[in-house]
C-alpha atoms as a PDB file:
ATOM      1  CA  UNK A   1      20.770 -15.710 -44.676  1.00  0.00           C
ATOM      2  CA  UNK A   2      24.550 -16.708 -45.454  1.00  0.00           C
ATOM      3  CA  UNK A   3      24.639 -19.351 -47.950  1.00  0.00           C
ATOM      4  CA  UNK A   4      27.443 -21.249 -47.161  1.00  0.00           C
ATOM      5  CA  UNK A   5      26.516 -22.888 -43.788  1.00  0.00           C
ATOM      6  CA  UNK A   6      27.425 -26.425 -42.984  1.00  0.00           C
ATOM      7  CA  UNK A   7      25.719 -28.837 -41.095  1.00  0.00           C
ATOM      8  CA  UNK A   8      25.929 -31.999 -39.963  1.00  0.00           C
ATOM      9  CA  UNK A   9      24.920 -35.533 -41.817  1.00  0.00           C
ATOM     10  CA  UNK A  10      21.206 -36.058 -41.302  1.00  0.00           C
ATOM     11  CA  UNK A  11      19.751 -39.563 -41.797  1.00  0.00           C
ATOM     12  CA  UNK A  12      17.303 -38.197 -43.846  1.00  0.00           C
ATOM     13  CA  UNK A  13      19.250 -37.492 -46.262  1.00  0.00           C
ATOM     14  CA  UNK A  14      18.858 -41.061 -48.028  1.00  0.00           C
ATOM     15  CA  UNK A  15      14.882 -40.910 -48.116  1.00  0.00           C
ATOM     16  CA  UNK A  16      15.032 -37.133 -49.103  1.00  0.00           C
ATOM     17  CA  UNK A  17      16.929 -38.367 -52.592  1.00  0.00           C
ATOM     18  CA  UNK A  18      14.473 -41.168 -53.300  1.00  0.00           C
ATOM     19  CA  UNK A  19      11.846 -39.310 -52.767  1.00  0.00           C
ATOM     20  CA  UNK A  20      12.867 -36.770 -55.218  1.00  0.00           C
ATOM     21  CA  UNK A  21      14.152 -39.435 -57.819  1.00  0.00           C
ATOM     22  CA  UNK A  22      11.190 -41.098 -57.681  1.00  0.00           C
ATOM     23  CA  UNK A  23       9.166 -37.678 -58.487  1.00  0.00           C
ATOM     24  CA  UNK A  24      11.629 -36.981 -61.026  1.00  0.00           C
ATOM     25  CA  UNK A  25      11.757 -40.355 -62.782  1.00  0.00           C
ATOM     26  CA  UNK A  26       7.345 -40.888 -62.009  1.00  0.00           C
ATOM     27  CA  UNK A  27       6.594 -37.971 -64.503  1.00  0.00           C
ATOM     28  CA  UNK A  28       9.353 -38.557 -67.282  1.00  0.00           C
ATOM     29  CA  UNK A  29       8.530 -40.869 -70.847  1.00  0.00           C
ATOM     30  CA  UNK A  30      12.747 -41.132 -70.900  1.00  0.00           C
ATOM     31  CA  UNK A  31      14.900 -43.908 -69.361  1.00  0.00           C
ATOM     32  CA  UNK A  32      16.977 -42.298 -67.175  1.00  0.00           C
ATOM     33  CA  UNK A  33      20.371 -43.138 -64.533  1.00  0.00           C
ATOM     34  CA  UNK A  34      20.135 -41.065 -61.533  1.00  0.00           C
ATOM     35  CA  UNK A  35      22.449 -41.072 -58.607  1.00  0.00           C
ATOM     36  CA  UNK A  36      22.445 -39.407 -55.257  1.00  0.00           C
ATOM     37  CA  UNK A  37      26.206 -37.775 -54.770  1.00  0.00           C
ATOM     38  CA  UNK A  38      27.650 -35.083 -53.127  1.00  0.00           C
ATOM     39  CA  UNK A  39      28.137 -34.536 -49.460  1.00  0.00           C
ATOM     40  CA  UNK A  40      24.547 -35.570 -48.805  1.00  0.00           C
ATOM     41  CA  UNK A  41      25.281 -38.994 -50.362  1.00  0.00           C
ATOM     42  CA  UNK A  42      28.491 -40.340 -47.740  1.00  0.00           C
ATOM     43  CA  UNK A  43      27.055 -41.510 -44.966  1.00  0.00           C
ATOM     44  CA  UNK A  44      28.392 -39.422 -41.919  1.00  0.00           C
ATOM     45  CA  UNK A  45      29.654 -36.714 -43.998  1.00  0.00           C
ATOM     46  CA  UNK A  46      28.779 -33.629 -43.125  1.00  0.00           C
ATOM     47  CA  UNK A  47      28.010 -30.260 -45.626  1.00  0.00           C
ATOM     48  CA  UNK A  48      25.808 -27.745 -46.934  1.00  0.00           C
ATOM     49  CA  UNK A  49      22.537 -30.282 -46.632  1.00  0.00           C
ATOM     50  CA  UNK A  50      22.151 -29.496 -50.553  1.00  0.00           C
ATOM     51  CA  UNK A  51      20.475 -32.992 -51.750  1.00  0.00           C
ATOM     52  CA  UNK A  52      22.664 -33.289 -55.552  1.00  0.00           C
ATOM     53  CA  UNK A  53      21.200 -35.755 -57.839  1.00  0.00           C
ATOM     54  CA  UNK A  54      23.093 -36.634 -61.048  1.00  0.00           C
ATOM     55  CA  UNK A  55      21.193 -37.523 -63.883  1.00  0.00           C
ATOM     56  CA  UNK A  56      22.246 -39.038 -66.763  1.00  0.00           C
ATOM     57  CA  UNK A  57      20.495 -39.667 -70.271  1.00  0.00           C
ATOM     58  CA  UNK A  58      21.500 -40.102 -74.145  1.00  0.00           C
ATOM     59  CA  UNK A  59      22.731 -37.178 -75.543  1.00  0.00           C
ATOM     60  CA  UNK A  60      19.164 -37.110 -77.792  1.00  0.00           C
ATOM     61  CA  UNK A  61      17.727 -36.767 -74.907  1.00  0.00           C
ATOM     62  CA  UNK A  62      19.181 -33.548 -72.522  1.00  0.00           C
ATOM     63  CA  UNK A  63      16.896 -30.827 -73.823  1.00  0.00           C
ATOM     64  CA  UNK A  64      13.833 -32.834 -73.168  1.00  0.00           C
ATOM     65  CA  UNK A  65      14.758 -33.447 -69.601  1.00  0.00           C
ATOM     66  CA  UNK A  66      15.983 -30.500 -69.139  1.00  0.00           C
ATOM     67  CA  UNK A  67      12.213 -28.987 -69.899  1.00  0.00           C
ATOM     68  CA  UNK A  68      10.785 -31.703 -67.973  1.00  0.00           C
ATOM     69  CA  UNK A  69      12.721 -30.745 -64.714  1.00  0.00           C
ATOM     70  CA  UNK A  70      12.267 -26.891 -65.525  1.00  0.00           C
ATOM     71  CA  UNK A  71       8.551 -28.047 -65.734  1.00  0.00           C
ATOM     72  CA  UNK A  72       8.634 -29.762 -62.053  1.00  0.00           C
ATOM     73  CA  UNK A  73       9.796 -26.363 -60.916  1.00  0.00           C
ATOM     74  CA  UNK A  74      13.813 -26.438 -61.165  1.00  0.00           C
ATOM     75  CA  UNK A  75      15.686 -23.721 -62.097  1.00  0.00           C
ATOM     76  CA  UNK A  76      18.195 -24.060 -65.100  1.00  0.00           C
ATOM     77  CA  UNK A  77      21.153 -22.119 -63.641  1.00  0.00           C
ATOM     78  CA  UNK A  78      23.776 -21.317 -66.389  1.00  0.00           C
ATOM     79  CA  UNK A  79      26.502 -20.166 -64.015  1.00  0.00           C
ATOM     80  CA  UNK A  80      26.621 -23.587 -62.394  1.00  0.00           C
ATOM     81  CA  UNK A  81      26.576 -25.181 -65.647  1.00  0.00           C
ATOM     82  CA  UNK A  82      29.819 -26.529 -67.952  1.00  0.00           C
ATOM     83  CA  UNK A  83      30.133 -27.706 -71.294  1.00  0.00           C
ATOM     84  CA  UNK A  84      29.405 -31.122 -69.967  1.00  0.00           C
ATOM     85  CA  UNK A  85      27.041 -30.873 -67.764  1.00  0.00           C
ATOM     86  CA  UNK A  86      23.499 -28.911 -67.090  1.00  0.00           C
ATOM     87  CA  UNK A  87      22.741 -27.394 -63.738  1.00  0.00           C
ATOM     88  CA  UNK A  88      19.930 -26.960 -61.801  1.00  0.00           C
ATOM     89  CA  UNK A  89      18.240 -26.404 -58.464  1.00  0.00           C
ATOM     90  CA  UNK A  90      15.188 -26.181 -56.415  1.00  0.00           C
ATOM     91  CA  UNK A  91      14.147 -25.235 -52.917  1.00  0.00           C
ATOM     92  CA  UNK A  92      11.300 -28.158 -51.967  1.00  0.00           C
ATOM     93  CA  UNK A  93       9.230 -27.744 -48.287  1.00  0.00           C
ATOM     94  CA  UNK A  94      11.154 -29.788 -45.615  1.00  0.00           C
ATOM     95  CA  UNK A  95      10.116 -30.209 -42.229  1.00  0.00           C
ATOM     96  CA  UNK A  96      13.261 -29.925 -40.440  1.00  0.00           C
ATOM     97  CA  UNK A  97      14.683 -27.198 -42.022  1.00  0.00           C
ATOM     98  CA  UNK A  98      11.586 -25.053 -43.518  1.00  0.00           C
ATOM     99  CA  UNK A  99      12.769 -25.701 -46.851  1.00  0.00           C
ATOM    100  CA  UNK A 100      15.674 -28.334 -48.516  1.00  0.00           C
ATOM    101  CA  UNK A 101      17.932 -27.472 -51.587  1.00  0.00           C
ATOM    102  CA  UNK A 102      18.033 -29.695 -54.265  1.00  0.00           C
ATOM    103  CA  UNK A 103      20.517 -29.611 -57.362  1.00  0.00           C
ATOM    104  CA  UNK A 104      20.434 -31.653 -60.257  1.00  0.00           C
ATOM    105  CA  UNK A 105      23.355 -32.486 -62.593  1.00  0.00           C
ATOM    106  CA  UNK A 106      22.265 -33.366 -66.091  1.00  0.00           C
ATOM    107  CA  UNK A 107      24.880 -35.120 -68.057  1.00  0.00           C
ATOM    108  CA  UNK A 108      25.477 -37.739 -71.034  1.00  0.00           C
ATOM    109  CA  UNK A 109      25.564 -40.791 -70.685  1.00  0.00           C
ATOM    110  CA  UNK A 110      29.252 -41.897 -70.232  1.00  0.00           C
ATOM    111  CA  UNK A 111      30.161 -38.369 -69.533  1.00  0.00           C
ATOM    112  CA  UNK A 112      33.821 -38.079 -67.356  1.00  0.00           C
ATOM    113  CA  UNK A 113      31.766 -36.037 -65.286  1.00  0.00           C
ATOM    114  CA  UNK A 114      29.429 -38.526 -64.230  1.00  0.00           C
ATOM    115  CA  UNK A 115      32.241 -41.013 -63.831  1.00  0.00           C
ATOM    116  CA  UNK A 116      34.211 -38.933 -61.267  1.00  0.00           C
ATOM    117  CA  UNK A 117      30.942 -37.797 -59.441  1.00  0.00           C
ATOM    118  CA  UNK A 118      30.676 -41.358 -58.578  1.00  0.00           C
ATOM    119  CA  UNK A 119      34.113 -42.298 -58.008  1.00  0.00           C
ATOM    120  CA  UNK A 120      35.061 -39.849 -55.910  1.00  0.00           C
ATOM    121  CA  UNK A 121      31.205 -40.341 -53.898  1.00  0.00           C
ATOM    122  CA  UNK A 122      31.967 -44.247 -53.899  1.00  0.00           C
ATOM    123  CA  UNK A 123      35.179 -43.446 -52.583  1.00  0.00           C
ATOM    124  CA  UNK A 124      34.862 -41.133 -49.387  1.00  0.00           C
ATOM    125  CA  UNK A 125      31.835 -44.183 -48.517  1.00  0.00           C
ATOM    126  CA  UNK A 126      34.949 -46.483 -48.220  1.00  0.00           C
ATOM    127  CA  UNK A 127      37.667 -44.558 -47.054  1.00  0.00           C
ATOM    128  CA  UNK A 128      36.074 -42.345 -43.552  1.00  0.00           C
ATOM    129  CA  UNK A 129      39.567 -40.888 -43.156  1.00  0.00           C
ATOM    130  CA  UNK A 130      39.151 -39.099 -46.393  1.00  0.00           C
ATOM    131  CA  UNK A 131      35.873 -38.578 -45.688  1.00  0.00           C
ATOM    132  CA  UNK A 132      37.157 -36.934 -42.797  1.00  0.00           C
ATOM    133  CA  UNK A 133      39.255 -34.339 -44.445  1.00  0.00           C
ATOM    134  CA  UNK A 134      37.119 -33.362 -47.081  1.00  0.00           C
ATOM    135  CA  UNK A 135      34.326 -32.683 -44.481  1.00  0.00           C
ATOM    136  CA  UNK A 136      36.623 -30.334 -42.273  1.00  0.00           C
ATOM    137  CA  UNK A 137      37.749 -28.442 -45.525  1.00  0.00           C
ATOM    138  CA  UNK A 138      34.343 -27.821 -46.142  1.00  0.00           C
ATOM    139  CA  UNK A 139      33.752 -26.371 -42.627  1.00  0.00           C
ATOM    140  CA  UNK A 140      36.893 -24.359 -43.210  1.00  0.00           C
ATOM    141  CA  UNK A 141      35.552 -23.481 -46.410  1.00  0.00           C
ATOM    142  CA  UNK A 142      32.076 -22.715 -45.552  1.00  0.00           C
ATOM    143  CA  UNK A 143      33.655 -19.956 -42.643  1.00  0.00           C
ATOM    144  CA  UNK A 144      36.277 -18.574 -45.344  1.00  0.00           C
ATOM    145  CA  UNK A 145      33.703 -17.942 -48.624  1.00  0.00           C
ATOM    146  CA  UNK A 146      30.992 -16.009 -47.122  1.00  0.00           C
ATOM    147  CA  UNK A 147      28.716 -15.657 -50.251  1.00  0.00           C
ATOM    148  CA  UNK A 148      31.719 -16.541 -52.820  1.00  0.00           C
ATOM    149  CA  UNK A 149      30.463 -19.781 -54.785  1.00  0.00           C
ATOM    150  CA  UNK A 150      34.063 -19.672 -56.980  1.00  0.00           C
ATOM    151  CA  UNK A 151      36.177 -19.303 -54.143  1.00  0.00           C
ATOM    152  CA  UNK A 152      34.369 -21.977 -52.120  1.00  0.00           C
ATOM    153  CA  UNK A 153      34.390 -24.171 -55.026  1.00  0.00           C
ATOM    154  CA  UNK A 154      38.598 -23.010 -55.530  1.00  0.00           C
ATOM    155  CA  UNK A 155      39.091 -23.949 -51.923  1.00  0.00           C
ATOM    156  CA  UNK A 156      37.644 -27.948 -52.516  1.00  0.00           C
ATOM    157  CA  UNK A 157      38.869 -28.168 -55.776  1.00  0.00           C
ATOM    158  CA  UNK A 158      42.285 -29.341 -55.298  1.00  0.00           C
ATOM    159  CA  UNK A 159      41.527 -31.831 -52.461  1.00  0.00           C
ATOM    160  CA  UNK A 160      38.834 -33.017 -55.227  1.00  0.00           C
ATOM    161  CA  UNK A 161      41.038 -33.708 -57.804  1.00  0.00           C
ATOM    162  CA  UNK A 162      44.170 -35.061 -55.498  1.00  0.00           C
ATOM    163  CA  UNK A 163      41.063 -37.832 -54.468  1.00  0.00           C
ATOM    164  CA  UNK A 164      40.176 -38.454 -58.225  1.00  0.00           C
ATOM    165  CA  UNK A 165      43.917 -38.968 -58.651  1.00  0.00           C
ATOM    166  CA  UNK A 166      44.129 -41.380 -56.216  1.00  0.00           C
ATOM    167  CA  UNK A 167      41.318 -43.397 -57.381  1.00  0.00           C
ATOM    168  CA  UNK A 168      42.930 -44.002 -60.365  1.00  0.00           C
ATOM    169  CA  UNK A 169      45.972 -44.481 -58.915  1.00  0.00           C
ATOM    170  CA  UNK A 170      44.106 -47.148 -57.276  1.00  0.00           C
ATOM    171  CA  UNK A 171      41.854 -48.447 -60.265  1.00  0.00           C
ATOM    172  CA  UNK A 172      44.857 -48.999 -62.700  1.00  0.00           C
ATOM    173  CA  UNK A 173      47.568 -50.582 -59.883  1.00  0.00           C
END
């Protein structure tokens, strides 16, 4: 199965987040911010179908979520993980597709990371023409990588940070 495929926006893709934050957020003592971003997240915006959910908690409290979504069945995945910011992933059952990807972020409270994951997702909501590009670099990307996770990430990473730029560009005039 080639991993980097991408597929068009699905509707579902709202409901298939809250579903998952509510399981998440059901079984957990700790207050915690979670977001829906990514590709999944724009509506219209097409991708990899990979549902990403940021979470966000005190600093106290990463290890303890990070054992309670290892104990829902995610996968702590070091290589996908930075300083900053804990990665995971799961495969759930999905009707349409046999089974749906799901990666959580975990990250501080406050974290730069967090910020930007938002940002930029806010963003491409309110600008389509952005939107736009970033979806047919993806498709370019997704043909380009074959299995290559760095070189697909290398590929996005400078429209990425040219958008973040321009947000603040836009924040601060």
């Amino acid at each position: 199965m080639k991993k980097y495929v991408f597929k068009p926006y699905n509707q579902k893709f709202p409901n298939l987040f809250e579903k998952e934050k509510n399981r998440i957020s059901s079984h957990s003592k700790i207050k915690l911010h979670i977001e829906h971003v990514g590709s999944t997240a724009v509506p219209g915006l097409g991708g990899k179908g990979i549902i990403d959910i940021a979470i966000a908690v005190n600093e106290n409290e990463i290890d303890s979520l990070s054992k309670h979504l290892q104990d829902l069945g995610y996968e702590f995945r070091e290589n996908g993980s930075t300083p900053n910011r804990l990665f995971f992933r799961i495969d759930l059952p999905d009707l349409d597709e046999g089974k749906r990807r799901y990666h959580a972020h975990l990250l501080c409270i406050g974290n730069k990371e967090w910020e930007d994951l938002l940002a930029f997702r806010d963003y491409l909501t309110n600008h389509p023409e952005e939107a736009k590009k970033y979806e047919d670099l993806k498709k370019k990307a997704s043909v380009e990588v074959e299995e290559d996770g760095a070189k697909y990430r290398e590929l996005k990473d400078p429209l990425f940070k040219q958008i973040l730029k321009q947000i603040k560009e836009e924040f601060t005039s």
